[in-house]
N, C-alpha and C. Protein backbone atom coordinates (compact mmCIF):
# COMPACT_ATOMS: atom_id res chain seq x y z
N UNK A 1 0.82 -1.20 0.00
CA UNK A 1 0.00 0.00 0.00
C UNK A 1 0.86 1.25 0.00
N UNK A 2 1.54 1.75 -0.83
CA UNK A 2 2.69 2.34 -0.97
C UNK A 2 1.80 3.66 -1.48
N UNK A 3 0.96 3.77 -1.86
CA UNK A 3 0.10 4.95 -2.28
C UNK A 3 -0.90 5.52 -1.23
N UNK A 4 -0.71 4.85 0.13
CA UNK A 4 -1.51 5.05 1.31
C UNK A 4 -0.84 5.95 1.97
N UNK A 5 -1.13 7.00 1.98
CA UNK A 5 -0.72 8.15 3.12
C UNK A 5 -1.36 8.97 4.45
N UNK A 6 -0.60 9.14 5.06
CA UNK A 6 -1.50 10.24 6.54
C UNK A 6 -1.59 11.39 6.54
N UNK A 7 -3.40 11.70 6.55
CA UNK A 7 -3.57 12.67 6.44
C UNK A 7 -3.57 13.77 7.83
N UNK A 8 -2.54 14.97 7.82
CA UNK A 8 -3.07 15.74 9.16
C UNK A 8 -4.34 16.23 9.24
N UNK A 9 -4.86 16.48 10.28
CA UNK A 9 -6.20 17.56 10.18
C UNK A 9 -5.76 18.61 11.41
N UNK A 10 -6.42 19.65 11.48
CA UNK A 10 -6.17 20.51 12.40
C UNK A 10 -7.63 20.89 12.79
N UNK A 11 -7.75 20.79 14.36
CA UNK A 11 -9.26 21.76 15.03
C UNK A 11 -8.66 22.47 15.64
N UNK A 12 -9.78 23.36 16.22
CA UNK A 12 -9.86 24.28 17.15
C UNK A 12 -10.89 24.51 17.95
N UNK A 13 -10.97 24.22 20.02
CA UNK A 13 -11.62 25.38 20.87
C UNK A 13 -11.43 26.48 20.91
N UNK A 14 -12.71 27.15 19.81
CA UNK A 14 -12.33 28.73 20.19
C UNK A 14 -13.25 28.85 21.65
N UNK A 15 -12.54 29.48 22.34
CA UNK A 15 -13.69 29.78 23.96
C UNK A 15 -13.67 30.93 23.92
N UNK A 16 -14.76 31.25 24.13
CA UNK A 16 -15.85 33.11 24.64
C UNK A 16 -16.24 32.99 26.02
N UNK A 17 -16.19 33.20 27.36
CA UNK A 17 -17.28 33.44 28.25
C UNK A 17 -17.53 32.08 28.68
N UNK A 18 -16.61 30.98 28.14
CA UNK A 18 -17.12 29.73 28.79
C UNK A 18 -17.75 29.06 27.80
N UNK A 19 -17.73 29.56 26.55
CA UNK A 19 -18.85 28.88 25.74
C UNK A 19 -17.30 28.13 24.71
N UNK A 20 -17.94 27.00 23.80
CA UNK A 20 -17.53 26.89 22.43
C UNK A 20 -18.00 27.67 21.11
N UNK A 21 -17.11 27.61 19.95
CA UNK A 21 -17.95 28.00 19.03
C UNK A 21 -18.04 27.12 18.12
N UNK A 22 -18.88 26.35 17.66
CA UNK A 22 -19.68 24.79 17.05
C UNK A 22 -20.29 25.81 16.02
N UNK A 23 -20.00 24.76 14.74
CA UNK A 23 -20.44 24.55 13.15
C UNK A 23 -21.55 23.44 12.94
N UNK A 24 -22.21 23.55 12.15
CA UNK A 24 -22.73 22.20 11.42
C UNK A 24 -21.86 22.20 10.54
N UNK A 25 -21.30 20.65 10.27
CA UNK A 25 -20.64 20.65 9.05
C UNK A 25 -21.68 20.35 8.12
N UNK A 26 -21.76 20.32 6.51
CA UNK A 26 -21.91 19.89 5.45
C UNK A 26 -21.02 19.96 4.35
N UNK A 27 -21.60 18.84 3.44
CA UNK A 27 -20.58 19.02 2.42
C UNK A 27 -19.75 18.16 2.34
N UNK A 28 -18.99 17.38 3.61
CA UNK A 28 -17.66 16.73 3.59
C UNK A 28 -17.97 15.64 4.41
N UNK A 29 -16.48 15.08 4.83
CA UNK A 29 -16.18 14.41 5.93
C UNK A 29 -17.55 14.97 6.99
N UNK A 30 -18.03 14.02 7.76
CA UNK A 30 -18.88 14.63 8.96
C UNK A 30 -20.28 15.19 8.69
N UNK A 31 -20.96 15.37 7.54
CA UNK A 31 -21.79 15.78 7.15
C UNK A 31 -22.53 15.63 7.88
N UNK A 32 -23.77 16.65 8.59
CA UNK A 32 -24.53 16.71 9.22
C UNK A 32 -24.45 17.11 10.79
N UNK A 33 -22.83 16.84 11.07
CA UNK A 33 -22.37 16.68 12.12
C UNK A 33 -21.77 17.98 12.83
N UNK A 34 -22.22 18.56 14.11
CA UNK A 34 -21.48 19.54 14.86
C UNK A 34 -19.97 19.51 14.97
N UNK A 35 -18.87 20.58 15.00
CA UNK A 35 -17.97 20.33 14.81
C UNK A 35 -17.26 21.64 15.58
N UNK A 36 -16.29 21.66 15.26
CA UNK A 36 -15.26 23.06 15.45
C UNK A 36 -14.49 23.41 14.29
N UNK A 37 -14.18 24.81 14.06
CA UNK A 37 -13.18 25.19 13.05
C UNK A 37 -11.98 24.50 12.54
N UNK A 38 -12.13 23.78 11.27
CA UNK A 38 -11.30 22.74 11.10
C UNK A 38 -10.60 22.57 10.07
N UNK A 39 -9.50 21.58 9.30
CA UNK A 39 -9.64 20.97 8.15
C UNK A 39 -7.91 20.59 8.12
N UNK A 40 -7.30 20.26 7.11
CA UNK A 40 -6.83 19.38 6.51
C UNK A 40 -5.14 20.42 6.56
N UNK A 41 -3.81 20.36 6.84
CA UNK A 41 -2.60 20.99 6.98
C UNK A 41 -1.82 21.15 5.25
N UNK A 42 -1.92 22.03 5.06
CA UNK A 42 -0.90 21.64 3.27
C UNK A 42 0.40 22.07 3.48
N UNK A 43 0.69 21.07 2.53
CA UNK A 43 2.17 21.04 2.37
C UNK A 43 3.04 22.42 2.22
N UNK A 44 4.13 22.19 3.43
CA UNK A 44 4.58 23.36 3.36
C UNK A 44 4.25 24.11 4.66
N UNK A 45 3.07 24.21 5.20
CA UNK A 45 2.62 25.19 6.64
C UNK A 45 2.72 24.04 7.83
N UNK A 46 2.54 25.41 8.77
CA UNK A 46 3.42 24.62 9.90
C UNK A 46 1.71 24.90 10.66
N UNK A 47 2.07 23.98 11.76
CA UNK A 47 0.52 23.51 12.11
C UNK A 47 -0.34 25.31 12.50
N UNK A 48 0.53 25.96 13.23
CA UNK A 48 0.18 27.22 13.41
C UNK A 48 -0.63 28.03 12.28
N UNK A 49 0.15 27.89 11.38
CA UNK A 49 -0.25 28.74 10.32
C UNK A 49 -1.68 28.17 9.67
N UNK A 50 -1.48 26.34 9.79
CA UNK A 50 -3.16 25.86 9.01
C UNK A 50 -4.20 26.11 9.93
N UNK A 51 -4.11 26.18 11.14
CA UNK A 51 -5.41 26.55 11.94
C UNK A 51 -5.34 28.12 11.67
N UNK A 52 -4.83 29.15 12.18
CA UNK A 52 -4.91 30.64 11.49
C UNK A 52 -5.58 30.47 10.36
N UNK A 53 -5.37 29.70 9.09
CA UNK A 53 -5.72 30.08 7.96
C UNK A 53 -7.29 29.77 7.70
N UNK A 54 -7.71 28.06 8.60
CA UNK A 54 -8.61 28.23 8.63
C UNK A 54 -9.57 28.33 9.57
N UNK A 55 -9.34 29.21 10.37
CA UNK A 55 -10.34 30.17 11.17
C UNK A 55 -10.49 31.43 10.48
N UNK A 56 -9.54 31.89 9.77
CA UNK A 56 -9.82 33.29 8.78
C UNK A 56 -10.86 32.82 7.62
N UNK A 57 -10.56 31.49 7.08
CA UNK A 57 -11.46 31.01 6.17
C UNK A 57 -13.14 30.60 6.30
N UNK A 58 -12.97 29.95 7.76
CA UNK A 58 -14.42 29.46 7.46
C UNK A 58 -15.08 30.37 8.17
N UNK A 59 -14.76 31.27 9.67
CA UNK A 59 -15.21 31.99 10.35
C UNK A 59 -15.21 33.51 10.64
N UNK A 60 -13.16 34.10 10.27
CA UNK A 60 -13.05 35.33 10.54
C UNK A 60 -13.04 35.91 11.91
N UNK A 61 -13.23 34.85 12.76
CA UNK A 61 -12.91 35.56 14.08
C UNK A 61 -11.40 35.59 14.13
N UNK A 62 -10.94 36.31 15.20
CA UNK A 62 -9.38 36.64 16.31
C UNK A 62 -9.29 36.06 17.29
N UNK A 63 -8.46 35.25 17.24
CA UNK A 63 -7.81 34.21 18.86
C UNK A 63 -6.50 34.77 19.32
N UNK A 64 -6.62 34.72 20.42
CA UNK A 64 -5.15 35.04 21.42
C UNK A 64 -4.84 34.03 22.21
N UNK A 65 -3.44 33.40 22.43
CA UNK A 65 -3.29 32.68 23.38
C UNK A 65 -3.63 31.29 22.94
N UNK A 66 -2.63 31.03 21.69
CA UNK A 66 -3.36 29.53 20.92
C UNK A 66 -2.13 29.12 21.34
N UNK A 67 -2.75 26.90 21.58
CA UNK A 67 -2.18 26.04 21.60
C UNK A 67 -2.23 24.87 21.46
N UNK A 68 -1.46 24.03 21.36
CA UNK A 68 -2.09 23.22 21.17
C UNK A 68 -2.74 22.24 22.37
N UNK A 69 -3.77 21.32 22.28
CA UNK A 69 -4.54 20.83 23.26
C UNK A 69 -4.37 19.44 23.10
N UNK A 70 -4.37 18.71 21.85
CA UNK A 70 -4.56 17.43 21.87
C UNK A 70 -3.86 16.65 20.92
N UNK A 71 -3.73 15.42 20.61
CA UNK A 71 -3.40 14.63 19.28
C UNK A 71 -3.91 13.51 19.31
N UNK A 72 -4.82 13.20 17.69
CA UNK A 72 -5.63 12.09 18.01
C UNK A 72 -4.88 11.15 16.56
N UNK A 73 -5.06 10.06 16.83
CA UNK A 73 -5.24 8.94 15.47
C UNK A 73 -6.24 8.68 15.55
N UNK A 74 -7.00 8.72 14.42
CA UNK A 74 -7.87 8.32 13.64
C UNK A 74 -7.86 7.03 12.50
N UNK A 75 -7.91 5.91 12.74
CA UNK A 75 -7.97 4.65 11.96
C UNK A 75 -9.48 4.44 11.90
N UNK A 76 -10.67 5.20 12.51
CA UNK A 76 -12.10 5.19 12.03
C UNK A 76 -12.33 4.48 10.83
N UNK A 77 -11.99 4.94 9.76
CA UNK A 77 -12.50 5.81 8.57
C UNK A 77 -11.59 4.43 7.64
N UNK A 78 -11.08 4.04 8.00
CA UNK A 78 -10.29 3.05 7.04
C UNK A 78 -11.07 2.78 5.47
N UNK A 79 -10.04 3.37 4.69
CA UNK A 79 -8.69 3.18 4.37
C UNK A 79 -7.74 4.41 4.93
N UNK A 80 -8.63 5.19 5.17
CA UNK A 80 -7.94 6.50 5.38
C UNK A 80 -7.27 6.74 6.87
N UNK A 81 -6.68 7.32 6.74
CA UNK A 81 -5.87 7.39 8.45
C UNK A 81 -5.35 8.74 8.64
N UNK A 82 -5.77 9.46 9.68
CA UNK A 82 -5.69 10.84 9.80
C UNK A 82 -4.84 10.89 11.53
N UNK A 83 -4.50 11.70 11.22
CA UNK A 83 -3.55 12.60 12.97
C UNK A 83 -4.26 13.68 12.93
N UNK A 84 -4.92 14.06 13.93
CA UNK A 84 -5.88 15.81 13.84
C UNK A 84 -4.95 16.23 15.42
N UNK A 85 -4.87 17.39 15.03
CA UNK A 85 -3.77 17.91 15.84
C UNK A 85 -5.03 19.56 16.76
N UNK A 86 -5.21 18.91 17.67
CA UNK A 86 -6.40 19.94 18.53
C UNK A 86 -5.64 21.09 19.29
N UNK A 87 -6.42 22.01 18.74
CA UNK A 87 -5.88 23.46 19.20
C UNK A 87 -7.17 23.72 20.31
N UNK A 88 -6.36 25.31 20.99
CA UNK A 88 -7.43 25.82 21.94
C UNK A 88 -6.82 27.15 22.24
N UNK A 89 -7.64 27.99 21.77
CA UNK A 89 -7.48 29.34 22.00
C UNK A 89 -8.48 30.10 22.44
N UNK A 90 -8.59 31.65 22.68
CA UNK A 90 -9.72 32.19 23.62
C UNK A 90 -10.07 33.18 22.36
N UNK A 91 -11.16 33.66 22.34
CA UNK A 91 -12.19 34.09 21.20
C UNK A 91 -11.33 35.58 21.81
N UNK A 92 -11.07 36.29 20.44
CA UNK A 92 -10.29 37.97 21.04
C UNK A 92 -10.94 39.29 20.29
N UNK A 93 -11.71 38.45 19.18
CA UNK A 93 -12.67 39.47 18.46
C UNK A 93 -12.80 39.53 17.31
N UNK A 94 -14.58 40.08 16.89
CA UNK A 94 -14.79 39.74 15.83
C UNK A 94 -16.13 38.40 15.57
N UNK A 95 -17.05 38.64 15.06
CA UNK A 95 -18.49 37.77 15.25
C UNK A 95 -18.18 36.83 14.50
N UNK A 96 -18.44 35.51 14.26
CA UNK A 96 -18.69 34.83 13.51
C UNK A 96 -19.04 34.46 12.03
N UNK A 97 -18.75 34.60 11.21
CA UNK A 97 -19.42 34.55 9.99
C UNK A 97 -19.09 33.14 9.55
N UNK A 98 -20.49 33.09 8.58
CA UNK A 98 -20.06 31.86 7.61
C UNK A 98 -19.35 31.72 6.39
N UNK A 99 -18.37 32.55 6.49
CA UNK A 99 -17.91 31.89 4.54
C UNK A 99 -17.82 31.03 3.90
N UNK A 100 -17.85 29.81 4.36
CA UNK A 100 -18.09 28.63 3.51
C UNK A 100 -19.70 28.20 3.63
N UNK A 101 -19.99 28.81 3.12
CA UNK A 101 -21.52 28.11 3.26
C UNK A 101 -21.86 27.02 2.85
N UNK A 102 -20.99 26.52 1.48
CA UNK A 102 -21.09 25.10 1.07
C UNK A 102 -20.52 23.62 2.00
N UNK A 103 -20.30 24.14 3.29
CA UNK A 103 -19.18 23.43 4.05
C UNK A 103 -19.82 23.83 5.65
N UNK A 104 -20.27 24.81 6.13
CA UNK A 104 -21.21 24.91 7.26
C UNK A 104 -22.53 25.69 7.38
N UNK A 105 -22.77 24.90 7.79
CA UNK A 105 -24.74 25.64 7.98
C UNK A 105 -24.61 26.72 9.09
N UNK A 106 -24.04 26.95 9.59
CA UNK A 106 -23.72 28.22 10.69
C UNK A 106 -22.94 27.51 11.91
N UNK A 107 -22.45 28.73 12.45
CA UNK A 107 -21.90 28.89 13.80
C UNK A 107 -22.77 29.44 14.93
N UNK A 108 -22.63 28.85 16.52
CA UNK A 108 -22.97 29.26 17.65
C UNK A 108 -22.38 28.66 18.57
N UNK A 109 -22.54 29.72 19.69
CA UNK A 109 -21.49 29.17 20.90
C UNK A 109 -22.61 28.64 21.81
N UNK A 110 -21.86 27.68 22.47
CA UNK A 110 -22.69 26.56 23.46
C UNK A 110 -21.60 26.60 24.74
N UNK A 111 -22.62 26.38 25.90
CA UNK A 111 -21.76 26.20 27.12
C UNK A 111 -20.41 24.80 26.66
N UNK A 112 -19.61 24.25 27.39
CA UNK A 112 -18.73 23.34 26.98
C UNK A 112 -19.44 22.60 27.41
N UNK A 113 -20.33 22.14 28.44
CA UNK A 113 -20.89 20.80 28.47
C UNK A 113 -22.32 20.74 28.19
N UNK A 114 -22.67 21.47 27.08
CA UNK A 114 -23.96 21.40 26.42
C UNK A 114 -23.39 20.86 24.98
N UNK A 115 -23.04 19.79 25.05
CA UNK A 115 -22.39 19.43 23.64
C UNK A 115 -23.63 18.79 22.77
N UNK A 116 -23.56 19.31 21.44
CA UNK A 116 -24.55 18.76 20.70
C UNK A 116 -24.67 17.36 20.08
N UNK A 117 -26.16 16.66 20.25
CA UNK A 117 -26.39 15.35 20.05
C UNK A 117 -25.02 14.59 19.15
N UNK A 118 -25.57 14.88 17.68
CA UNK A 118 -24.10 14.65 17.29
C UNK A 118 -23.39 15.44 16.64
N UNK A 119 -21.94 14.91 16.65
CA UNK A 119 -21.20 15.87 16.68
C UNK A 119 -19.60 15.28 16.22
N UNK A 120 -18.72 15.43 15.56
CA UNK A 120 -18.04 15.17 14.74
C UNK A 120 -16.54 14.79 15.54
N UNK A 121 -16.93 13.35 15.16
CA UNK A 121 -15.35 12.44 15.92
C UNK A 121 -14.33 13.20 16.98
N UNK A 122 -13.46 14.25 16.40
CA UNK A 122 -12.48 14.86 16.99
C UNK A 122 -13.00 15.32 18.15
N UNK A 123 -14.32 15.68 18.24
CA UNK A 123 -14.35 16.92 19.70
C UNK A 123 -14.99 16.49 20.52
N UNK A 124 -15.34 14.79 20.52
CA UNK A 124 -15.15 14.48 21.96
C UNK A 124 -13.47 13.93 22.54
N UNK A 125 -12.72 14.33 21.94
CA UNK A 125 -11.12 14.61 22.66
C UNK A 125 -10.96 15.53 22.86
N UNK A 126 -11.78 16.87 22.23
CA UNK A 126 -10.88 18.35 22.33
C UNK A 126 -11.82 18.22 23.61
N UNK A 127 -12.99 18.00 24.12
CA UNK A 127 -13.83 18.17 25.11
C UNK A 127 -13.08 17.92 26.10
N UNK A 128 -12.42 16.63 26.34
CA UNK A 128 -11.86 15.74 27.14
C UNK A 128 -10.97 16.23 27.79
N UNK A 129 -9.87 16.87 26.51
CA UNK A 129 -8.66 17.11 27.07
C UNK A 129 -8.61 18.46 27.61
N UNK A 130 -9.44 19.30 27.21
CA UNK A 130 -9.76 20.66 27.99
C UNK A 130 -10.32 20.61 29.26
N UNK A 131 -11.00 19.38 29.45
CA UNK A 131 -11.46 19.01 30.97
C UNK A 131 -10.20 18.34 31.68
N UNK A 132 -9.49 17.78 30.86
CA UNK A 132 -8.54 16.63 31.80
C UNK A 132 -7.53 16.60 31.83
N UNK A 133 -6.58 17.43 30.61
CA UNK A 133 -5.73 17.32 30.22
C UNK A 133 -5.18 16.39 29.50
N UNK A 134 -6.01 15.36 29.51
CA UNK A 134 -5.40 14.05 28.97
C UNK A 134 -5.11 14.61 27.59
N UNK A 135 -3.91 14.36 26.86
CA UNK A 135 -3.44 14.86 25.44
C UNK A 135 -3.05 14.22 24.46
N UNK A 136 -3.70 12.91 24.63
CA UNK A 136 -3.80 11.36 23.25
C UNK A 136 -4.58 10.76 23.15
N UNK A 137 -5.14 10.99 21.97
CA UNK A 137 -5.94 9.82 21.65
C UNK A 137 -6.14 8.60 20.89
N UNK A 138 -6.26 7.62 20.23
CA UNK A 138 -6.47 6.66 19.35
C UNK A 138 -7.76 6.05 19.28
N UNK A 139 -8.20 6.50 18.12
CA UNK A 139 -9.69 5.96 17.40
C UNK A 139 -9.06 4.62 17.04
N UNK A 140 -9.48 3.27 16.83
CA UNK A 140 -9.04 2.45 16.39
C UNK A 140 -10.23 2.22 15.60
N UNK A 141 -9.77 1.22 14.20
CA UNK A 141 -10.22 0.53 12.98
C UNK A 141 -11.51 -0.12 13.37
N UNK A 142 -12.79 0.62 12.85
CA UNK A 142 -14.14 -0.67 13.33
C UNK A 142 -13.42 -1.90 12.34
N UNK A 143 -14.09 -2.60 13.46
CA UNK A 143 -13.72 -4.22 12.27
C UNK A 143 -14.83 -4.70 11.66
């Protein structure tokens, strides 16, 4: 399987006041599914720079005080195999918008333990590890 590669992903807790700020995804990976500001690292940027880029992309808010929070494997999804690398920063200004509309049905902030029914693989670790610190995870392969 020499044509099989790992894909990064990058999220983000943006926190306001105690709250999250949660997407519906559509469109992709997760469809239907609550999520956080997210997606995929390209070649060349350093993890910093792909979460910046897409929080300017899908949302447009300002974070201060980013870091990282978590690291998960993902063998879910097989064939595919992903590392999502969980950020957490504090909301510093600037409302929400949707610019991808083809990709989220909107944004709103929710207390952190009002998490929505469902809700997209990664962020019950970013949940976790913002409660616990715990900072690894491994999804393993349904069989």
């Amino acid at each position: 399987m020499k044509d099989e590669v790992v894909k990064v992903g990058v999220g983000i807790l943006i926190i306001k006041d105690g709250k999250i700020l949660w997407g519906k995804r559509k469109g992709a990976l997760g469809n239907g599914l609550y999520g956080a500001v997210g997606g995929h690292v390209e070649y060349g940027e350093t993890l910093e720079q792909a979460i910046l880029r897409e929080i300017a992309e899908e949302c447009g808010v300002k974070v201060k005080n980013l870091r990282i929070l978590c690291v998960s494997d993902f063998l879910t999804h097989a064939p595919k195999h992903y590392v999502d690398i969980g950020f957490v920063a504090e909301w510093e200004s600037g409302e929400p918008q949707l610019l991808e509309p083809d990709r989220c049905e909107g944004w709103e902030w929710r207390d952190i333990d009002d998490m929505p029914e469902h809700y997209f693989a990664p962020m019950a670790g970013y949940i976790e590890a913002y409660k616990t610190g715990k900072n690894y995870f491994t999804y393993p392969a349904v069989e």
